[in-house]
N, C-alpha and C. Protein backbone atom coordinates (compact mmCIF):
# COMPACT_ATOMS: atom_id res chain seq x y z
N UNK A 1 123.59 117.22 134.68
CA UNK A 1 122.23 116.76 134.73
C UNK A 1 122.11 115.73 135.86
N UNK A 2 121.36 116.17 136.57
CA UNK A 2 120.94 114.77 137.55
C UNK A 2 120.07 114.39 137.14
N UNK A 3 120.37 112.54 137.73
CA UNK A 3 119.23 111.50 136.93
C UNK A 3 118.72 110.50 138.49
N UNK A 4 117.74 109.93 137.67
CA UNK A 4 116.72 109.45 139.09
C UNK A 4 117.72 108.24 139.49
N UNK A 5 117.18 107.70 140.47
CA UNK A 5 117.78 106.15 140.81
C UNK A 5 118.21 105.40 139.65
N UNK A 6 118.64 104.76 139.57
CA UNK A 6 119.56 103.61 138.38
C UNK A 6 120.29 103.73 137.61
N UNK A 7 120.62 105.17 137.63
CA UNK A 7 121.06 105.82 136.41
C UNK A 7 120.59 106.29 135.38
N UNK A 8 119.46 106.25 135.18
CA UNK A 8 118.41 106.42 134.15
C UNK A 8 117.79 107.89 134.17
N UNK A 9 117.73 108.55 132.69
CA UNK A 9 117.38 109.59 132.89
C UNK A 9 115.61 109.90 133.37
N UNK A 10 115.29 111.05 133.70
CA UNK A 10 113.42 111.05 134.04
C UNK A 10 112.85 110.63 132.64
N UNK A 11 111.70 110.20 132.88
CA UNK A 11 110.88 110.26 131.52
C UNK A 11 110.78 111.23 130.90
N UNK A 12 110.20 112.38 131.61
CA UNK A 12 110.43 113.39 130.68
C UNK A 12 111.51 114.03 130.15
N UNK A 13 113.04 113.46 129.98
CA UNK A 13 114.14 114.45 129.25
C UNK A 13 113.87 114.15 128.16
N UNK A 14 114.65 114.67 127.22
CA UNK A 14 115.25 114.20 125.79
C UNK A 14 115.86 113.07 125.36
N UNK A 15 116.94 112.63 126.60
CA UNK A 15 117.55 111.55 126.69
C UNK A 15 116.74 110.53 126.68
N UNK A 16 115.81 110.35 127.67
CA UNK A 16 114.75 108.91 127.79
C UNK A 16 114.38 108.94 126.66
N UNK A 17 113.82 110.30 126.16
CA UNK A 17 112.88 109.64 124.71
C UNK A 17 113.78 109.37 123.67
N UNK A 18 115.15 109.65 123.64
CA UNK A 18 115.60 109.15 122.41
C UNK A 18 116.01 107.92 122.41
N UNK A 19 116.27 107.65 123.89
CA UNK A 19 116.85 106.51 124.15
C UNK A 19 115.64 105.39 124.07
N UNK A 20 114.21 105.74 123.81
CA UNK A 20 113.22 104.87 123.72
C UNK A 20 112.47 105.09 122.74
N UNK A 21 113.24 105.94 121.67
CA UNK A 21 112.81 105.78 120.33
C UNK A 21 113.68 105.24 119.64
N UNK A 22 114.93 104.50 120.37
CA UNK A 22 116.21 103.57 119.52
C UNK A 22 115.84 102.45 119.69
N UNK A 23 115.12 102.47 121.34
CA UNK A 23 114.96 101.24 121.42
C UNK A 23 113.69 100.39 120.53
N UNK A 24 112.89 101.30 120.35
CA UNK A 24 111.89 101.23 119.32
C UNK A 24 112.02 100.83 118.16
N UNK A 25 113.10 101.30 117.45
CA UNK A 25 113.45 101.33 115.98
C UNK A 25 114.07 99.96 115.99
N UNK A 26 114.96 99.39 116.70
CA UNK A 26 115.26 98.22 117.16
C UNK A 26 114.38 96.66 117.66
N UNK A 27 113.60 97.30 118.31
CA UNK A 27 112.74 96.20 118.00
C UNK A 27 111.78 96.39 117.01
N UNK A 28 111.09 96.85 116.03
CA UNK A 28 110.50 96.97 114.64
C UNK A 28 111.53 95.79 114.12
N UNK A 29 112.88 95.96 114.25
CA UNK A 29 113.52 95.55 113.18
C UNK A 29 114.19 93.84 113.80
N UNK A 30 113.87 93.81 114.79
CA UNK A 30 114.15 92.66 115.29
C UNK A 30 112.76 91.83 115.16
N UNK A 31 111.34 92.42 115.43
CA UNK A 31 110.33 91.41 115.49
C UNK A 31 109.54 91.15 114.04
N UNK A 32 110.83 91.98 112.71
CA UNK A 32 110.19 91.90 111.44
C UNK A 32 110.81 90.25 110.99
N UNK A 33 110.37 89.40 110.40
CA UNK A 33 110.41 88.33 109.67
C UNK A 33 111.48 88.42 108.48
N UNK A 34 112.02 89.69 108.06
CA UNK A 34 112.66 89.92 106.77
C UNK A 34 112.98 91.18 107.15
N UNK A 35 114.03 91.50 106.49
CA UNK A 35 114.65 93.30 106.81
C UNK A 35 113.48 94.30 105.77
N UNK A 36 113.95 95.11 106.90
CA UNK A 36 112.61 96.57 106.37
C UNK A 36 113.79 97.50 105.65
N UNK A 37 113.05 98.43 105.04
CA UNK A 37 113.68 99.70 104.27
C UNK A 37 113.33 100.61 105.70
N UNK A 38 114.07 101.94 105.22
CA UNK A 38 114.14 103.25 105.78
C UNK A 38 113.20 103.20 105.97
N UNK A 39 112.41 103.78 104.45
CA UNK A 39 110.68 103.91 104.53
C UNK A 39 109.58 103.14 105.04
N UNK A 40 110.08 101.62 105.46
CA UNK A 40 109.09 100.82 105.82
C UNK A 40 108.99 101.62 107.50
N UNK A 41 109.87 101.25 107.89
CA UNK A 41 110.14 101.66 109.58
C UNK A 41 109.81 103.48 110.29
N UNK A 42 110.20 103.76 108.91
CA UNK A 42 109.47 105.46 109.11
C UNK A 42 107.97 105.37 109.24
N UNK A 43 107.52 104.66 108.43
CA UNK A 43 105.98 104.34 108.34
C UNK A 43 105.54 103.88 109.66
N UNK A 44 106.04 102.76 110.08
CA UNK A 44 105.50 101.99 110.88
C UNK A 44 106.02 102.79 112.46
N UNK A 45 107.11 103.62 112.46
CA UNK A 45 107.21 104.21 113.49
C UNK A 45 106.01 105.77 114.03
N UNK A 46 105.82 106.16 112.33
CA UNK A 46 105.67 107.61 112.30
C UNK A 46 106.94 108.94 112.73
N UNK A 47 107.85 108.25 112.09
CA UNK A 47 109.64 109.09 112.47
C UNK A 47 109.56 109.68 110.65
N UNK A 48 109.82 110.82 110.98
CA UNK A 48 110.55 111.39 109.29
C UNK A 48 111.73 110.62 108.58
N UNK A 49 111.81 110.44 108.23
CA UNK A 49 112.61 109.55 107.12
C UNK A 49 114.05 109.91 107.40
N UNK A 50 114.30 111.57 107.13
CA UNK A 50 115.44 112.15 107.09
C UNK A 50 116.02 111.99 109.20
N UNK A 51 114.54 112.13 110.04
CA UNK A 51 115.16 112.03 111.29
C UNK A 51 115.49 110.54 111.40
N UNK A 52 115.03 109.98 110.97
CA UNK A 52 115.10 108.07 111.26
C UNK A 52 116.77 107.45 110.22
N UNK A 53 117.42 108.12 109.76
CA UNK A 53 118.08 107.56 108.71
C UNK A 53 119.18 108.59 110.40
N UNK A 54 119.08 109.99 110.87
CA UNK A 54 120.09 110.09 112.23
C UNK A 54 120.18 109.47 113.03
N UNK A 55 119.13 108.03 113.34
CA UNK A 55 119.05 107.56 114.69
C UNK A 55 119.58 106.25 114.49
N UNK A 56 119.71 105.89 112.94
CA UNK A 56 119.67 104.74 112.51
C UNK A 56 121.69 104.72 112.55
N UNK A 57 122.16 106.39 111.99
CA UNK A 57 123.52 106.40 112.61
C UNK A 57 124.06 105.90 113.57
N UNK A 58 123.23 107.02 114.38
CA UNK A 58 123.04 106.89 115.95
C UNK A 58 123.74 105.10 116.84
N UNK A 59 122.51 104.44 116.01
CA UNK A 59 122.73 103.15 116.20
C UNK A 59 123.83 102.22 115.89
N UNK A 60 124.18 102.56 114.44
CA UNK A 60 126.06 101.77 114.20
C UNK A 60 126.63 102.57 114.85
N UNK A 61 126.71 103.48 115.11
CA UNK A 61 127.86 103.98 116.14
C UNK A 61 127.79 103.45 117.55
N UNK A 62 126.97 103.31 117.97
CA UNK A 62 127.13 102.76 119.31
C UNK A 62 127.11 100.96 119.09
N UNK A 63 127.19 100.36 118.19
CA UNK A 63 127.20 99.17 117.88
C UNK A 63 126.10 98.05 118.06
N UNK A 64 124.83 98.97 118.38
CA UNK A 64 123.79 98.24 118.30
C UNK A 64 123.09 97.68 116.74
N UNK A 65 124.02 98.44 115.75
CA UNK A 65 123.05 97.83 114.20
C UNK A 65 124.32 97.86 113.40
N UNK A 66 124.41 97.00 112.31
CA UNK A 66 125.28 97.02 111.78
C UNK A 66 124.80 97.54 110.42
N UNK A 67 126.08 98.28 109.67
CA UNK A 67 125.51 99.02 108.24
C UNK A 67 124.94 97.79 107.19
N UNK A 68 123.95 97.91 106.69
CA UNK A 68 123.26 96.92 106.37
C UNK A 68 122.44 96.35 106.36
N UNK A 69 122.31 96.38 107.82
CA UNK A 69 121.10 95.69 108.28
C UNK A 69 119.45 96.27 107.55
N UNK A 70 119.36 97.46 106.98
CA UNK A 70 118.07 97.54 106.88
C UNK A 70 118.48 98.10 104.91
N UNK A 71 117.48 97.16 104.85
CA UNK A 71 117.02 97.17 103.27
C UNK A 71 116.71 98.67 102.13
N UNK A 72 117.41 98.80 101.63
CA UNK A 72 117.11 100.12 100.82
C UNK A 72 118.61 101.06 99.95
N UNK A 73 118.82 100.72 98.90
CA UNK A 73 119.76 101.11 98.31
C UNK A 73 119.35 102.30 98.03
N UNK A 74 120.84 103.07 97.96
CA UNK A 74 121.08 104.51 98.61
C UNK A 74 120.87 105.12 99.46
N UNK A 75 120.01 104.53 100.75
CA UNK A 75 120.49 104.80 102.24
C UNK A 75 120.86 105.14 103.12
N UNK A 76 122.51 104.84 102.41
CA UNK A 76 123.54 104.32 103.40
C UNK A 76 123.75 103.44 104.54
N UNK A 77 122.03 102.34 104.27
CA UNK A 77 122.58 101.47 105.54
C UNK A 77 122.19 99.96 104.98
N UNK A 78 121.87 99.59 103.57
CA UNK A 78 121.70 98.35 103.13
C UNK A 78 122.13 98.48 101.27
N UNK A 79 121.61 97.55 101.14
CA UNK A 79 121.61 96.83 99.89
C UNK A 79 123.24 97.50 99.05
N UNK A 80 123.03 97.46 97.42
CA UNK A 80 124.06 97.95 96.95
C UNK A 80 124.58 99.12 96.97
C-alpha cells in the first residue's frame, strides 16, 4: 500500500478510519469526568456494541487502554 506524505494513510482507506475511530473512542473516554461502560460509549459514538468491545481490544493490545479502564462487568474490560 502506498501512503501520502508523513506516513499516514489517505483519508479515504480503512486504515485512517479505524485509526480515527480509536482515536475517537479514546478521547470520549479521556474527556469523560468518570469511566463510561461499553454501552455508554457505543451510544455516544454510534459504534455497535459487539464492533466497539473489537476496537476496545484493539486498544490494550497496542497499549493505548488498559483492561479496566471502562466500566461494565462482563465486558471483559472493567469492573468484577
Amino acid at each position: 500500500m502506498v501512503w501520502g506524505g508523513g506516513g499516514f494513510p489517505p483519508p479515504h482507506s480503512t486504515s485512517f478510519k479505524a485509526n480515527a475511530m480509536l482515536g475517537r473512542i479514546l478521547m470520549e473516554m479521556n474527556n469523560s469526568p468518570e469511566p463510561l461502560t461499553v454501552s455508554e460509549i457505543s451510544r455516544r459514538l454510534g459504534i455497535d456494541r459487539s464492533a466497539l468491545e473489537g476496537m476496545l481490544e484493539t486498544l490494550v493490545r497496542l497499549g493505548k487502554l488498559e483492561e479496566g479502564s471502562v466500566r461494565e462487568a462482563g465486558c471483559g474490560y472493567g469492573g468484577a
